[in-house]
N, C-alpha and C. Protein backbone atom coordinates (compact mmCIF):
# COMPACT_ATOMS: atom_id res chain seq x y z
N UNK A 1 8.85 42.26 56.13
CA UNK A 1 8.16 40.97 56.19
C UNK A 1 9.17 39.82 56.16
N UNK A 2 9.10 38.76 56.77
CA UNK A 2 9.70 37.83 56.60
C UNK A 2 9.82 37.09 55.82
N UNK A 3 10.77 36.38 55.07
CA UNK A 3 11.21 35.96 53.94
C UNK A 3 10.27 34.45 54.18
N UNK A 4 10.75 33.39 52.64
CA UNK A 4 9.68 32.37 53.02
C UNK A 4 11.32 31.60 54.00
N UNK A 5 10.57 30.44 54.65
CA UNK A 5 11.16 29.72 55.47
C UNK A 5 12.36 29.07 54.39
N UNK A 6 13.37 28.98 55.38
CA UNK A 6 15.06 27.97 54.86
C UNK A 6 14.53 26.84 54.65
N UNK A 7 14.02 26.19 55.82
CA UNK A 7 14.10 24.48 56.30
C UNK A 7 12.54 24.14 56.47
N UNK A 8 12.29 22.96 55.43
CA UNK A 8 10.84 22.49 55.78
C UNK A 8 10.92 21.56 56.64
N UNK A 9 9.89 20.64 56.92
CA UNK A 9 9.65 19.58 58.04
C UNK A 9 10.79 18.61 57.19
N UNK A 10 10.25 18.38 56.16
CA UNK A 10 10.74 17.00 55.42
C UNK A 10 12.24 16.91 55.96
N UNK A 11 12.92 18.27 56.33
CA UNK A 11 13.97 17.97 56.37
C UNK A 11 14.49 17.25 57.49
N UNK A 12 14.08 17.11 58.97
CA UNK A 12 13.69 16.41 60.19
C UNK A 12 13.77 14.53 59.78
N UNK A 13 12.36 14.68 58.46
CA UNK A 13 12.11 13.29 57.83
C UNK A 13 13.12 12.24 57.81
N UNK A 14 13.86 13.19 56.51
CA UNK A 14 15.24 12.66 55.79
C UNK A 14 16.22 12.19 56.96
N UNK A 15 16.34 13.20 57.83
CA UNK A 15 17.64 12.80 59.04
C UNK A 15 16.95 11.44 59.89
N UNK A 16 15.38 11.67 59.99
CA UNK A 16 14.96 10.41 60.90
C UNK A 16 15.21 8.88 59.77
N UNK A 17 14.80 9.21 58.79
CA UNK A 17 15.49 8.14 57.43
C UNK A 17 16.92 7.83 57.32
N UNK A 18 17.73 8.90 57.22
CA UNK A 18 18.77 8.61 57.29
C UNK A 18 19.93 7.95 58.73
N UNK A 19 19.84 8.12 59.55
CA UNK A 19 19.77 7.49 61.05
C UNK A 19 19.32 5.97 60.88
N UNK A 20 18.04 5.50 60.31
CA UNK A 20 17.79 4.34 60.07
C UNK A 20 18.57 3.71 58.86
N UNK A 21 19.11 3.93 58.39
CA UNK A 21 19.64 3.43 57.19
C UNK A 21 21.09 4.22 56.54
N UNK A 22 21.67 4.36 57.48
CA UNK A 22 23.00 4.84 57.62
C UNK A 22 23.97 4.14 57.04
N UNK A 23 23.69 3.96 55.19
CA UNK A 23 24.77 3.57 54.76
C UNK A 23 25.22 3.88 53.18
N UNK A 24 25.96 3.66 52.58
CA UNK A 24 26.71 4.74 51.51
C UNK A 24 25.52 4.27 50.22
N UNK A 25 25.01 2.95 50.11
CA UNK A 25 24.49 2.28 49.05
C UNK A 25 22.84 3.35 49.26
N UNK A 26 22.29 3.12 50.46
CA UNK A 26 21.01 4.54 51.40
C UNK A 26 21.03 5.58 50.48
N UNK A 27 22.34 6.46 51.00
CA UNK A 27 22.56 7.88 50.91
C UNK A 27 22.34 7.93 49.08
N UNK A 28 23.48 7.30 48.50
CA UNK A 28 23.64 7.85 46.94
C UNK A 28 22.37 7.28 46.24
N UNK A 29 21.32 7.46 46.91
CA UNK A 29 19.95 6.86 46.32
C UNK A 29 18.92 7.79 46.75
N UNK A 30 19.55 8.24 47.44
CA UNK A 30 18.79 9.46 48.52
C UNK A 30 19.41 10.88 48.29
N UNK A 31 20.53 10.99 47.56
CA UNK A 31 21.33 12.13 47.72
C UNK A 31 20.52 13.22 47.09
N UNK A 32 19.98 13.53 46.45
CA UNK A 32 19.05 14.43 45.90
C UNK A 32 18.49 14.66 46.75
N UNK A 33 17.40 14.58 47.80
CA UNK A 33 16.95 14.97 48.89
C UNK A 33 17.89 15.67 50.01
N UNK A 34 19.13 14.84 50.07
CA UNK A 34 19.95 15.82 50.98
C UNK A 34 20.32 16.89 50.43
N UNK A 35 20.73 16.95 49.03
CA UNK A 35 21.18 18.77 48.59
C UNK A 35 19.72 19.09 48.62
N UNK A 36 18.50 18.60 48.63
CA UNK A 36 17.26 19.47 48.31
C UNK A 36 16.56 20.00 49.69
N UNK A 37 17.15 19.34 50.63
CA UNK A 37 16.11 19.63 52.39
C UNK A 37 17.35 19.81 53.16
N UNK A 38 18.63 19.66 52.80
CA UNK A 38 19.73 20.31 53.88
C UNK A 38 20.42 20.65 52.87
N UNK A 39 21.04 20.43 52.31
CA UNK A 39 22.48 21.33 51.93
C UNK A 39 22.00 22.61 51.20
N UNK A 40 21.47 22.84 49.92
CA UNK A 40 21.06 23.89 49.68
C UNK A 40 19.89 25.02 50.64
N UNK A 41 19.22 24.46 51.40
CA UNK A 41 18.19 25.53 52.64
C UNK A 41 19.79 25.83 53.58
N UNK A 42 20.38 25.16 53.96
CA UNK A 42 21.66 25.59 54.87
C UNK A 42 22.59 26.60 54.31
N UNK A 43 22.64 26.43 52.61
CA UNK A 43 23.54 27.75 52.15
C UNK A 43 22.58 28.57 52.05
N UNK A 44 21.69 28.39 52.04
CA UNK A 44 20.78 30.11 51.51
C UNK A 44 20.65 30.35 53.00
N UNK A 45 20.63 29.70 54.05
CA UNK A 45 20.38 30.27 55.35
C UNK A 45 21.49 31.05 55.97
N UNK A 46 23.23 30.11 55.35
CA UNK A 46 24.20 30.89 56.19
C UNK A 46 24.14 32.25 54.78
N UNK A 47 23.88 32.40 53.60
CA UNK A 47 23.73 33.36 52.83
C UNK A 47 22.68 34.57 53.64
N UNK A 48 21.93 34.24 54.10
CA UNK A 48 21.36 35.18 54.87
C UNK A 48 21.44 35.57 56.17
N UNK A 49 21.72 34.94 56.87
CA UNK A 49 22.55 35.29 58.24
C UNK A 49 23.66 36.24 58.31
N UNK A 50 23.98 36.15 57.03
CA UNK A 50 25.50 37.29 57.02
C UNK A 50 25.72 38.70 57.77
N UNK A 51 24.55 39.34 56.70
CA UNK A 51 24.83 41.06 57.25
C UNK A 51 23.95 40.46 59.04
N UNK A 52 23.27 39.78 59.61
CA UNK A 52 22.82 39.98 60.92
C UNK A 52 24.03 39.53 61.72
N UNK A 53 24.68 38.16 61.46
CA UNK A 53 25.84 38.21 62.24
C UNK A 53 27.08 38.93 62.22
N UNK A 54 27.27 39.74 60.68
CA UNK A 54 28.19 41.03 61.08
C UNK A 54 27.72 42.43 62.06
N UNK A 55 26.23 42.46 62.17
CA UNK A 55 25.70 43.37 63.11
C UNK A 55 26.21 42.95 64.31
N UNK A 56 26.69 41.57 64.90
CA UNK A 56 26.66 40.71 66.43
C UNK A 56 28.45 41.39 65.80
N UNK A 57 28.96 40.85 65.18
CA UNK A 57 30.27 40.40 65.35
C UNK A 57 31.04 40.68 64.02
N UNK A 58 31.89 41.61 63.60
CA UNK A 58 32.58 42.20 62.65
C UNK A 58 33.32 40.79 62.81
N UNK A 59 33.84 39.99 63.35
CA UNK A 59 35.21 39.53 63.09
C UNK A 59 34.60 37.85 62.91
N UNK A 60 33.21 37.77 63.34
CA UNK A 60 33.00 36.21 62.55
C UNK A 60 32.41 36.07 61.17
N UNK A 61 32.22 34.83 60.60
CA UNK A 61 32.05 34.63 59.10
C UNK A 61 31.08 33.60 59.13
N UNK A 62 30.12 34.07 58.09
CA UNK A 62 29.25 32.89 57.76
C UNK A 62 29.98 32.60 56.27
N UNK A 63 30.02 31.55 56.48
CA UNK A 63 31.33 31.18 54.84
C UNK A 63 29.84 30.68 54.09
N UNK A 64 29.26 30.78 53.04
CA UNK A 64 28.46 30.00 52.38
C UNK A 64 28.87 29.05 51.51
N UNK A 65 30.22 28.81 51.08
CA UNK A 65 30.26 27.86 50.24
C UNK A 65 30.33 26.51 50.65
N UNK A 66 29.96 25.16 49.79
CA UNK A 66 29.08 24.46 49.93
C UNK A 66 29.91 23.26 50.83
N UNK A 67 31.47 23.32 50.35
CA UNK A 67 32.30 22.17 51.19
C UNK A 67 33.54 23.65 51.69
N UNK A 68 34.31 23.13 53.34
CA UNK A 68 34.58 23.88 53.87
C UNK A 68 34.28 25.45 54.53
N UNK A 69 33.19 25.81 54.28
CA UNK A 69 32.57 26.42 55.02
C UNK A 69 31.86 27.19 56.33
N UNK A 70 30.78 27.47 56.36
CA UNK A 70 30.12 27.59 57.44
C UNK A 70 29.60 25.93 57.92
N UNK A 71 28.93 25.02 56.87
CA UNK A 71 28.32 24.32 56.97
C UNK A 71 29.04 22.64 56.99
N UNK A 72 28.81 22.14 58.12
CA UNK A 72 29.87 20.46 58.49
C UNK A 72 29.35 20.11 57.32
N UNK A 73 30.69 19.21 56.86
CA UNK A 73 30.13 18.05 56.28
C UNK A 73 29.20 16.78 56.90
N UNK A 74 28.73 16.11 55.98
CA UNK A 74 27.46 15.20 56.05
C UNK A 74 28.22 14.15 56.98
N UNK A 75 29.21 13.94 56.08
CA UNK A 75 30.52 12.56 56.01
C UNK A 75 30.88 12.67 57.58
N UNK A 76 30.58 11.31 58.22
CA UNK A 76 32.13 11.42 59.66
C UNK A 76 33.23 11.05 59.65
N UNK A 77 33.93 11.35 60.15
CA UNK A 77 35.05 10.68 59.82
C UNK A 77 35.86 9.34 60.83
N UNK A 78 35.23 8.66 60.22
CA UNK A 78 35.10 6.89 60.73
C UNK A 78 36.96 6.59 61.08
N UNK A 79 37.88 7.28 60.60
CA UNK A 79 39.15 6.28 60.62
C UNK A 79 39.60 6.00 61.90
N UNK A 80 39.28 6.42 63.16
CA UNK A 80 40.01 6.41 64.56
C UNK A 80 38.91 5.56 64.73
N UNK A 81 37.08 5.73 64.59
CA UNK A 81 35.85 5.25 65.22
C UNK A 81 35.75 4.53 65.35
N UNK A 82 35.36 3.62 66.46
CA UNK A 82 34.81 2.49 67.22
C UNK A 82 33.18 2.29 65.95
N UNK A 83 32.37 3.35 65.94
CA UNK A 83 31.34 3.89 65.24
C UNK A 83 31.44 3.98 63.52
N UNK A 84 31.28 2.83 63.09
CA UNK A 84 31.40 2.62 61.32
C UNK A 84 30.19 3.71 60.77
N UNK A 85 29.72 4.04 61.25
CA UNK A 85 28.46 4.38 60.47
C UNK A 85 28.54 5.93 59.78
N UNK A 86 29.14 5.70 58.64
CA UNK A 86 29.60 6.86 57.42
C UNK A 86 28.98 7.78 57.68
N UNK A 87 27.81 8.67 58.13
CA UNK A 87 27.22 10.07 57.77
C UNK A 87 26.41 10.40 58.96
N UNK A 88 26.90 11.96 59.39
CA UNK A 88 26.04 12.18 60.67
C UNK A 88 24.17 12.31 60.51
N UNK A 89 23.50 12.23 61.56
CA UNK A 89 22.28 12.14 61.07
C UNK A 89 21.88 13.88 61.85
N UNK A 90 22.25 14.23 61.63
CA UNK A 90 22.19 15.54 62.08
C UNK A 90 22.71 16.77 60.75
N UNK A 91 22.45 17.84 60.77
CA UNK A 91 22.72 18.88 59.89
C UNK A 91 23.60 20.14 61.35
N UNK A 92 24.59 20.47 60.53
CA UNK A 92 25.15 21.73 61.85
C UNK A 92 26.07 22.74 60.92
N UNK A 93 25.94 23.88 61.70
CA UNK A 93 26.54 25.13 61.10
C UNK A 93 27.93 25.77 62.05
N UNK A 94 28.54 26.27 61.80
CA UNK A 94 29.53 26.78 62.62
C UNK A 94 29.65 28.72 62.69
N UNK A 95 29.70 29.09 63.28
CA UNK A 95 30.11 30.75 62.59
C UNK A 95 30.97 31.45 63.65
N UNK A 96 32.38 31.28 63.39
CA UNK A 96 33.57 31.52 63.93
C UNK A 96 34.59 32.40 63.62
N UNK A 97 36.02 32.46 63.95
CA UNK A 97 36.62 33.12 63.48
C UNK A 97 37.20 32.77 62.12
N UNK A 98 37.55 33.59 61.13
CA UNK A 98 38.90 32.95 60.16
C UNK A 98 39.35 31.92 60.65
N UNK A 99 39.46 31.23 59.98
CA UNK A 99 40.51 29.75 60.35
C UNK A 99 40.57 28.95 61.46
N UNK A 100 39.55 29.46 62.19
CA UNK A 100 39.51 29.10 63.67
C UNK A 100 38.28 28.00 63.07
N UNK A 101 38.35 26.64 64.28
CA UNK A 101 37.95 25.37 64.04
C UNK A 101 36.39 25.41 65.39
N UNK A 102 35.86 24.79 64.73
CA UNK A 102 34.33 24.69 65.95
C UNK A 102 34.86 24.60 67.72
N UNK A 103 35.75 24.56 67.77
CA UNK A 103 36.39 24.37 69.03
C UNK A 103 36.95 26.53 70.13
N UNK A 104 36.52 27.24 68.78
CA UNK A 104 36.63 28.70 69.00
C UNK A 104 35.90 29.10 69.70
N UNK A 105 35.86 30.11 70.06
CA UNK A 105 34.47 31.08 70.86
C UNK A 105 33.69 31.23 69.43
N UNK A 106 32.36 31.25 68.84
CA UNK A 106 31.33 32.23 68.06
C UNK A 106 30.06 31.34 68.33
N UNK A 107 29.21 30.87 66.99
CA UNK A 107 28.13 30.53 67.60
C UNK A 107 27.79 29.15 66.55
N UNK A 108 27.04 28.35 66.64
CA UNK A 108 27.11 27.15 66.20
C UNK A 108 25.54 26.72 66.14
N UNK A 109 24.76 26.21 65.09
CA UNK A 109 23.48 25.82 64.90
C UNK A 109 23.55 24.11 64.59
N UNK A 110 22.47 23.48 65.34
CA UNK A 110 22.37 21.87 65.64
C UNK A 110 20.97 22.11 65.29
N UNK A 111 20.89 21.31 63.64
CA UNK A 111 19.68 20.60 63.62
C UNK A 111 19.46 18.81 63.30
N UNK A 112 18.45 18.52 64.14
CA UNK A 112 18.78 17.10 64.31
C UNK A 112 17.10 16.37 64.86
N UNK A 113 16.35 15.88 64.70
CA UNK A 113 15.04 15.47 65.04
C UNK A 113 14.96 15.30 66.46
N UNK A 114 14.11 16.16 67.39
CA UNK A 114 14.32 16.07 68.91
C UNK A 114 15.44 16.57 69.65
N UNK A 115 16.39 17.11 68.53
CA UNK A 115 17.74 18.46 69.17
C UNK A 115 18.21 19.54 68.36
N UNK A 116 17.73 20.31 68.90
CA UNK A 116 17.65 21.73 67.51
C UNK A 116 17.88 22.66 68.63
N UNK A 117 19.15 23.38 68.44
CA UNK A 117 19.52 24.27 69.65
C UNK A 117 21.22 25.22 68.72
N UNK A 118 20.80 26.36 69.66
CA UNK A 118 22.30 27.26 68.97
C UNK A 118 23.24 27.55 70.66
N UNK A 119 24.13 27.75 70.18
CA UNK A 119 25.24 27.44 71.06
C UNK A 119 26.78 28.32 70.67
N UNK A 120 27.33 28.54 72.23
CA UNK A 120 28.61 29.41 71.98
C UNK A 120 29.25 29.08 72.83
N UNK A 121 30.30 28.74 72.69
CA UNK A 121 31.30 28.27 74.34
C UNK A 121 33.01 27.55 73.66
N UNK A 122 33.51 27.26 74.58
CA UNK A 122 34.74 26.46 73.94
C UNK A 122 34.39 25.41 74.78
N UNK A 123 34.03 24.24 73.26
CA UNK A 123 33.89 22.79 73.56
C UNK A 123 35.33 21.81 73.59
N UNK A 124 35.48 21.15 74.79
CA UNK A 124 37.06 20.07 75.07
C UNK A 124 38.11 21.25 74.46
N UNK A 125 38.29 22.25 75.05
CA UNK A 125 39.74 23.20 74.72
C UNK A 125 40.69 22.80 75.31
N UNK A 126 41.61 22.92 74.49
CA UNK A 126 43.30 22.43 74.81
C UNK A 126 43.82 23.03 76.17
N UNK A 127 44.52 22.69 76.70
CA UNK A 127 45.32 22.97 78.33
C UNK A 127 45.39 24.26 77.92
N UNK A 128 46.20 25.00 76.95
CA UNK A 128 46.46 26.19 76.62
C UNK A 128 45.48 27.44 76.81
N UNK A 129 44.53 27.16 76.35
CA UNK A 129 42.95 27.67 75.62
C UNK A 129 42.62 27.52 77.23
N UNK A 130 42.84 26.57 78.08
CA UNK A 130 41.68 26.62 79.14
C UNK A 130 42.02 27.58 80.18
N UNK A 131 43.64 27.46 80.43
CA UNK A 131 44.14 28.58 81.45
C UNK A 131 44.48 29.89 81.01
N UNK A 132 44.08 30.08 79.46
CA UNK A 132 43.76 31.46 79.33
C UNK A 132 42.44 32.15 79.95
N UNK A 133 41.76 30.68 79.52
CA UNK A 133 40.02 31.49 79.85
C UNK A 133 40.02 31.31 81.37
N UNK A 134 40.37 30.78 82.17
CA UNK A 134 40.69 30.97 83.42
C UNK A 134 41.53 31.94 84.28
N UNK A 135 42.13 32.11 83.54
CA UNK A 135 43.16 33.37 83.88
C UNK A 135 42.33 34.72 83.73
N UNK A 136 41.86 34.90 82.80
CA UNK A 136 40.76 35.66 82.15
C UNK A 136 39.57 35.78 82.98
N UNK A 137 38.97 34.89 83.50
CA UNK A 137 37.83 35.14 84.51
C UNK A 137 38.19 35.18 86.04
N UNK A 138 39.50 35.35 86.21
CA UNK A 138 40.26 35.91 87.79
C UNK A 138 40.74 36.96 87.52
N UNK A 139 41.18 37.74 86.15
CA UNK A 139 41.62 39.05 85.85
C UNK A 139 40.69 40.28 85.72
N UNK A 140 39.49 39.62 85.05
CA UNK A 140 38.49 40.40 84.53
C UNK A 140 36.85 40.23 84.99
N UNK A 141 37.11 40.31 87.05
CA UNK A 141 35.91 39.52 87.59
C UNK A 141 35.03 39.96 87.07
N UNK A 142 35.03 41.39 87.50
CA UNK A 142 33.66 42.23 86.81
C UNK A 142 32.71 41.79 85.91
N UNK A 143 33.86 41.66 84.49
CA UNK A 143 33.00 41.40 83.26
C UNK A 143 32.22 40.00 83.49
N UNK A 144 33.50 38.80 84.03
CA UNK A 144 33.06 37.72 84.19
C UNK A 144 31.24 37.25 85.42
N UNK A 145 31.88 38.48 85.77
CA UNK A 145 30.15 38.15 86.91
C UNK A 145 29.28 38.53 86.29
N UNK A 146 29.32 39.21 85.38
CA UNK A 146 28.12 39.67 84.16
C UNK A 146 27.63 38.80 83.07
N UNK A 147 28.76 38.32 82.69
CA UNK A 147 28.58 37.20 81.50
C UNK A 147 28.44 35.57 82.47
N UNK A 148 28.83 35.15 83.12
CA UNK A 148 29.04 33.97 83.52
C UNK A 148 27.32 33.35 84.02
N UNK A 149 26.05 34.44 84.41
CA UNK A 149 25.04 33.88 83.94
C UNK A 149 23.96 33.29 82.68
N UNK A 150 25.00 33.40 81.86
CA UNK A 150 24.63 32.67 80.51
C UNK A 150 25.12 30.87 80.35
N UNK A 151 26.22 30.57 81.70
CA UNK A 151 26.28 29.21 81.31
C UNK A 151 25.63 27.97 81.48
N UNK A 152 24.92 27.08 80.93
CA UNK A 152 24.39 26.25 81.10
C UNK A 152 24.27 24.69 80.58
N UNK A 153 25.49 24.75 80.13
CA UNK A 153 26.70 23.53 79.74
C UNK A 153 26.61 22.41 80.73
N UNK A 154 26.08 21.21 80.28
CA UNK A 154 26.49 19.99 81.03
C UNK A 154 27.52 20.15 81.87
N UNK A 155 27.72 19.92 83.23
CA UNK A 155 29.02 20.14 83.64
C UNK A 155 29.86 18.95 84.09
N UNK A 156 29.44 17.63 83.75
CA UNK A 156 29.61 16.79 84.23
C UNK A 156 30.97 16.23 84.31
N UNK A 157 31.89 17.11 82.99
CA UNK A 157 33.40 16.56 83.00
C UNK A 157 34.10 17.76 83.77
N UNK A 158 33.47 18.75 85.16
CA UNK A 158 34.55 19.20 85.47
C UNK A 158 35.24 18.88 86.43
N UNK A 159 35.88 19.75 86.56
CA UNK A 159 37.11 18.87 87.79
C UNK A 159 36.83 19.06 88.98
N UNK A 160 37.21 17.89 89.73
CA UNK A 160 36.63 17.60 91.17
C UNK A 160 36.95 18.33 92.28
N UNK A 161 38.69 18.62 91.75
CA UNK A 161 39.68 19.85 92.68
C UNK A 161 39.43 21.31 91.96
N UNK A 162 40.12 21.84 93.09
CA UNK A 162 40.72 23.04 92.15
C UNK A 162 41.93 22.99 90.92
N UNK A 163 41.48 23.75 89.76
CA UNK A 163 42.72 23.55 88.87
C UNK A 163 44.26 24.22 89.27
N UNK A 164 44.85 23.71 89.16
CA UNK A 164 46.32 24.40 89.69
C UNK A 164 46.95 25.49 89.30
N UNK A 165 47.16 26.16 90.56
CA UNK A 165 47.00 27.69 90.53
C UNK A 165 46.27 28.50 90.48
N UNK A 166 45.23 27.75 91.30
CA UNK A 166 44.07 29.04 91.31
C UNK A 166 43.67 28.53 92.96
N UNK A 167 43.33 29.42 93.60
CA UNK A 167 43.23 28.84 95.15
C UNK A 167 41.21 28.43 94.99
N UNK A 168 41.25 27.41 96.15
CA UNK A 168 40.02 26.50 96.51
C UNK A 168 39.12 27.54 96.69
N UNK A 169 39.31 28.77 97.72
CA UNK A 169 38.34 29.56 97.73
C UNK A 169 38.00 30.55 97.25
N UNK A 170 38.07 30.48 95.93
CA UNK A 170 37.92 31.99 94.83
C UNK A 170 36.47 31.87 94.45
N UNK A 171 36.21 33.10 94.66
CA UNK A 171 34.79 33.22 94.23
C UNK A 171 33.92 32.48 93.20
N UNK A 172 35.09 32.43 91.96
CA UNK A 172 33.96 31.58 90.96
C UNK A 172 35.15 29.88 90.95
N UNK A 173 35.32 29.83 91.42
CA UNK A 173 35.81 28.03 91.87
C UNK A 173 35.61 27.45 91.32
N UNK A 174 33.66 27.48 91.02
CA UNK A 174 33.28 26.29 90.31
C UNK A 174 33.31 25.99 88.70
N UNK A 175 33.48 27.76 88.18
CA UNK A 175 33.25 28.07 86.87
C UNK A 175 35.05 27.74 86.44
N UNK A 176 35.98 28.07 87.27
CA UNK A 176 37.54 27.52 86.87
C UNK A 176 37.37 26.26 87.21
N UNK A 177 36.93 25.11 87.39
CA UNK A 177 36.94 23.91 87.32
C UNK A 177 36.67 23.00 86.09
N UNK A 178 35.48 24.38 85.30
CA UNK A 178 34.92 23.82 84.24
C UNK A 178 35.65 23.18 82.83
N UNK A 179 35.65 22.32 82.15
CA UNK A 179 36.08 21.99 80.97
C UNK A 179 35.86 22.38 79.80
N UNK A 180 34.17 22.46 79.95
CA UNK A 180 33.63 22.80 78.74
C UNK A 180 33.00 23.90 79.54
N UNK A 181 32.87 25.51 78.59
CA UNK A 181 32.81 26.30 78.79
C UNK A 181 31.39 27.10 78.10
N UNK A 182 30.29 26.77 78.24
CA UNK A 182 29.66 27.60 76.79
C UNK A 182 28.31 27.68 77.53
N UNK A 183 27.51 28.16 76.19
CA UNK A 183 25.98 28.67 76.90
C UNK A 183 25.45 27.53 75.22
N UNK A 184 23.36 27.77 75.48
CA UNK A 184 22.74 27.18 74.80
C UNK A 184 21.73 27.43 74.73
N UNK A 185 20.95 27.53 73.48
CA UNK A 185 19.53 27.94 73.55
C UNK A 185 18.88 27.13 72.54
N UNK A 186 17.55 26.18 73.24
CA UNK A 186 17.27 25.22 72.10
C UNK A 186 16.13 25.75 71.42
N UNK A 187 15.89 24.62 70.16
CA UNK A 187 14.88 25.40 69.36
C UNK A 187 13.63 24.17 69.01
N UNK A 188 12.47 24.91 68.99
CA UNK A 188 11.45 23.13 68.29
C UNK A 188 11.85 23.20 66.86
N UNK A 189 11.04 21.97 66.07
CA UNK A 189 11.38 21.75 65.02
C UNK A 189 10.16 22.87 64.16
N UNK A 190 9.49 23.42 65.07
CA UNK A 190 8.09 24.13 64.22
C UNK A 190 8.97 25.73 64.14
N UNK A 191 9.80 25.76 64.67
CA UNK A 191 10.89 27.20 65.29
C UNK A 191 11.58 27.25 64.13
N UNK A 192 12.39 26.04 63.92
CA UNK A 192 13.69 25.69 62.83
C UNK A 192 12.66 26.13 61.17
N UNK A 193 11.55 25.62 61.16
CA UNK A 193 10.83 25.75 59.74
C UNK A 193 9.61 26.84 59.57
N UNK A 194 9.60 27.90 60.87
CA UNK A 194 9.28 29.17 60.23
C UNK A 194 9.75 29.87 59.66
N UNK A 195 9.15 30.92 59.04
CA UNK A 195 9.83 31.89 57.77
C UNK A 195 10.79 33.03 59.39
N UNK A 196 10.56 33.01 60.29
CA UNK A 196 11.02 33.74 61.33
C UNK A 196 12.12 33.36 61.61
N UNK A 197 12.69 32.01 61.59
CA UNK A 197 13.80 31.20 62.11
C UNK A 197 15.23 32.13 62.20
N UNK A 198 15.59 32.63 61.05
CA UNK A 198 16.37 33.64 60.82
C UNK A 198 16.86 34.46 61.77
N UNK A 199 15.60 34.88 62.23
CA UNK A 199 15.15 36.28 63.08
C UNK A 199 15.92 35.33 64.49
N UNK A 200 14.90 34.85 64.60
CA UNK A 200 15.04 33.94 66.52
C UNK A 200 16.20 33.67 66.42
N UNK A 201 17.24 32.69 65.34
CA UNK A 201 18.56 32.15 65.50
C UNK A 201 19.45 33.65 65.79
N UNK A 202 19.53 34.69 65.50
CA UNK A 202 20.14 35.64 65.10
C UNK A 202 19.82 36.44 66.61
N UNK A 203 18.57 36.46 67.16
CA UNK A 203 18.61 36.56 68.66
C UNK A 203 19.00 35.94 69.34
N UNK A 204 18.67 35.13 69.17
CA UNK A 204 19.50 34.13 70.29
C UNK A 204 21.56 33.89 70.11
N UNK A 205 21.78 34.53 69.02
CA UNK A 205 23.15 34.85 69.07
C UNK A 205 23.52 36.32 69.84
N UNK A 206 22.69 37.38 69.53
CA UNK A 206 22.95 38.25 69.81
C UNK A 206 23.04 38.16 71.80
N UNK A 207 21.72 37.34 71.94
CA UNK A 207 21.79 36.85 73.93
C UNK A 207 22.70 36.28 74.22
N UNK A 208 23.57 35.33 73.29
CA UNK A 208 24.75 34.83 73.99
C UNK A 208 26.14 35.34 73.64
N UNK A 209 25.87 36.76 72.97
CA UNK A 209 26.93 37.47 72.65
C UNK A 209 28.25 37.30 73.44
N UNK A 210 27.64 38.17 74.65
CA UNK A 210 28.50 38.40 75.42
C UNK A 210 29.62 37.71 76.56
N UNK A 211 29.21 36.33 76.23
CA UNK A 211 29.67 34.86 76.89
C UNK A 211 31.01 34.68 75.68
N UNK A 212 30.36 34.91 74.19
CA UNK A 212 31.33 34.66 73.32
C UNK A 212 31.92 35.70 72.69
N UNK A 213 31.95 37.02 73.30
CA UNK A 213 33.14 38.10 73.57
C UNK A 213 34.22 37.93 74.28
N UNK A 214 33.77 37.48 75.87
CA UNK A 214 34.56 36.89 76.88
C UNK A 214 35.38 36.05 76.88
N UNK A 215 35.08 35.20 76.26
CA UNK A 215 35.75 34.48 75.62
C UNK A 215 36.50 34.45 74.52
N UNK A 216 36.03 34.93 73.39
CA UNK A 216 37.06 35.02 72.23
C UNK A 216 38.12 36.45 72.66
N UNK A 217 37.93 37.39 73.64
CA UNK A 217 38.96 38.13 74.05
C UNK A 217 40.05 37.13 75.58
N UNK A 218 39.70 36.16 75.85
CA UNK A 218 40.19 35.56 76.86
C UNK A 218 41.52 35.08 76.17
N UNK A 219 41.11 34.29 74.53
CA UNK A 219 42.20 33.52 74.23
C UNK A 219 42.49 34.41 72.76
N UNK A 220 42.31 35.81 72.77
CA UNK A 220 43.14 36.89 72.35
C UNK A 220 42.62 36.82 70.49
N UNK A 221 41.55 36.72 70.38
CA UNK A 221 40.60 37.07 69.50
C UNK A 221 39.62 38.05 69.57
N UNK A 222 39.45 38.56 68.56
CA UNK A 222 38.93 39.70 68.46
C UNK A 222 37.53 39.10 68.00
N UNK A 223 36.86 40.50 69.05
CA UNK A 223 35.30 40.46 68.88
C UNK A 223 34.47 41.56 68.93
C-alpha cells in the first residue's frame, strides 16, 4: 500500500507566498512553514527514494541530510546577480554522482507552482564534458539511436554549424550541435501530493534511465 503523501497542496501555497514577498524580514516570519511544507516532506521523500533509486542506479545518492545534500538550498546566491531577490521560489532535488554537481548525468526533481517536472541530461556542460558526449554518440551509434529518443530539451541554444570535428553530414548532426543535452517528464501539482508520487517520480527515473547511462558513461562515470 502506499505510504501517506510527502508534499501537501499548502506547499505550492507557501512558494506562491513566497515569490510575492521575497524578502529576508517575509521568510524569518514564515520560516516554520518552510521546514514544515518543504524542507522536512523533501527529507523524508529523498529518505525514501533511496533503496528505489539504488534499484535504477548503484552509483547515485539520495543524500538526506538537511544542508548539502540531495536537497538545494532555499538561499540564491545573489553576489554576481543582476536579481537581488534572496530565496528561490521553487523547491528542487538533485540525485547524482558522489561529488558530482547538478551539472552531472542522474536525475533531478522541480517543484514550483505551474512547473513540477523530473529531469536527466547535462545542463550548460563545460567544452570538455560536451566533446566527450559527442564523441560518445559518433562512437557508440547504436546505443545512441536507442537512447537519443528520450530528448526533449529546449533546443534553442544549439549551434547553428556543425561543431568542429565532426562532419555536416553525420547522421545525428543535429543532436552534436546540441548544448544542453537531457530528457523531461512533467508532473501536476495533484501528482506531486499523492501518497503515489514516490512511485511515478521513481518511474519516470527509471524511463529516463537510459539517456542518463549514456551519458554518465560518455564522460566516464559509472552507471
Amino acid at each position: 500500500m502506499p505510504s501517506q503523501a510527502c508534499f501537501k497542496p499548502e506547499l505550492f501555497d507557501f512558494l506562491k507566498r513566497l515569490k510575492r514577498n521575497n524578502r529576508r524580514e517575509w521568510f524569518e516570519k514564515h520560516r516554520g512553514e518552510y521546514e514544515s511544507l518543504v524542507l522536512r516532506p523533501a527529507i523524508r521523500f529523498i529518505e525514501e527514494l533511496a533503496p528505489h533509486l539504488y534499484r535504477i542506479s548503484p552509483y547515485l545518492v539520495a543524500d538526506a541530510r538537511p544542508y548539502r545534500g540531495s536537497l538545494f538550498r532555499i538561499y540564491r546566491d545573489t553576489r554576481f546577480a543582476h536579481d537581488k531577490r534572496p530565496y528561490k521560489s521553487h523547491a528542487a532535488m538533485q540525485f547524482s554522482h558522489p561529488g558530482k554537481d547538478v551539472h552531472s548525468p542522474g536525475f533531478y526533481l522541480h517543484l514550483e507552482p505551474g512547473s513540477c517536472f523530473a529531469a536527466s541530461g547535462l545542463w550548460h556542460p563545460d567544452t570538455r564534458t560536451l566533446l566527450k558526449t559527442r564523441t560518445a554518440m559518433v562512437a557508440r551509434a547504436d546505443e545512441w539511436r536507442k537512447v537519443r529518443r528520450l530528448l526533449n530539451w529546449d533546443d534553442a541554444g544549439k549551434l547553428t554549424r556543425p561543431p568542429r570535428g565532426f562532419p555536416a553530414d553525420h547522421e545525428f548532426i543535429e543532436d552534436l550541435k546540441l548544448r544542453d543535452i537531457g530528457t523531461s517528464i512533467d508532473f501536476t501539482e495533484q501528482q506531486v501530493c499523492s501518497p503515489r508520487f514516490l512511485q511515478t517520480f521513481a518511474a519516470a527515473c527509471r524511463k529516463m534511465a537510459p539517456l542518463a547511462g549514456f551519458l554518465s558513461h560518455a564522460v566516464g562515470l559509472k552507471f
